[in-house]
Protein backbone atom coordinates (compact mmCIF):
# COMPACT_ATOMS: atom_id res chain seq x y z
CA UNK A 1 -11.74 -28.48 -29.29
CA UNK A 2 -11.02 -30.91 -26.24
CA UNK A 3 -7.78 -29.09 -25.82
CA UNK A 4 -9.30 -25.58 -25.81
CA UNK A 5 -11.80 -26.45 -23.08
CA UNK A 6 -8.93 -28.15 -21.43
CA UNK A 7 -7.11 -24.89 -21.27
CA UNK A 8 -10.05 -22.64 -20.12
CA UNK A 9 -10.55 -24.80 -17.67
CA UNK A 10 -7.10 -24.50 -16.34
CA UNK A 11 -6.98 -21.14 -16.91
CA UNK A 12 -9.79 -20.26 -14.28
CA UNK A 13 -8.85 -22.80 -11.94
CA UNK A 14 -5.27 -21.23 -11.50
CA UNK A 15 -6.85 -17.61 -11.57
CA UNK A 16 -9.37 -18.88 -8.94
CA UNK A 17 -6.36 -20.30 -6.87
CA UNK A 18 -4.63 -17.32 -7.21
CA UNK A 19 -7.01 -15.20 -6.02
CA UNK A 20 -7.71 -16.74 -2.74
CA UNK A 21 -4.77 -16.69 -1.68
CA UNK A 22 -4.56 -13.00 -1.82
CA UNK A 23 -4.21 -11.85 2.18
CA UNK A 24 -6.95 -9.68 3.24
CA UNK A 25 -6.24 -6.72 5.70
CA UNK A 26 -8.52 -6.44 8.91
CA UNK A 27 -10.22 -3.69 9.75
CA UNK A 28 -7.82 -3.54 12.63
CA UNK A 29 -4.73 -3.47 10.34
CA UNK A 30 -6.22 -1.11 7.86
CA UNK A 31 -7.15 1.54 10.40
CA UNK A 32 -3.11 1.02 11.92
CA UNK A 33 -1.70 1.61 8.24
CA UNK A 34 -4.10 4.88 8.09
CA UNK A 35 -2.61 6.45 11.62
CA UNK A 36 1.05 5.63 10.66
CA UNK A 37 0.62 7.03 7.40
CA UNK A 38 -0.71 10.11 9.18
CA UNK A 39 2.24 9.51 11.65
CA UNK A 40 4.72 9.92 8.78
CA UNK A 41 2.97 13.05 7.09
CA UNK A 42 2.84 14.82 10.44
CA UNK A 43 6.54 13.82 10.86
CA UNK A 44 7.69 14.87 7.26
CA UNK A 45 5.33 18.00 7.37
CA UNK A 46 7.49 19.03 10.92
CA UNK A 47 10.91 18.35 9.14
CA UNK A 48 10.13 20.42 6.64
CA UNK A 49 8.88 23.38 8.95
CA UNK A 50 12.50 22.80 10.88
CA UNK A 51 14.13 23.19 7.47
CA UNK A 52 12.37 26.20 6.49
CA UNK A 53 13.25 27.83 10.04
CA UNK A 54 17.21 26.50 9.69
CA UNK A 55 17.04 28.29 6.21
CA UNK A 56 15.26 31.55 7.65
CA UNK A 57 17.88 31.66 10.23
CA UNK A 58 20.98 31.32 8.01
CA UNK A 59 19.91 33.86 5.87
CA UNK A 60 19.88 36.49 8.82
């Protein structure tokens, strides 16, 4: 029974640990990941629209 508790006890305090040291973003850094992911879907979005127009082109 000691053993079990033992364990438990353990078990939360290395879940508990674990948890904070999980790195939280700042607003700051969140809202810079959201405009470079936009950056990058603009940028594939316009590679794509150059591709299209090469393959137009060739076909012509």
């Amino acid at each position: 029974m000691r053993k079990s508790i033992l364990m438990f006890v353990f078990a939360l305090m290395t879940i508990s640990v674990a948890m904070s040291c999980r790195e939280e973003k700042t607003a700051g850094e969140k809202m810079e990941e959201g405009i470079e992911d936009v950056g990058d879907g603009i940028e594939e979005g316009a590679e794509e629209v150059e591709d299209a127009v090469e393959d137009a082109t060739d076909d012509n």
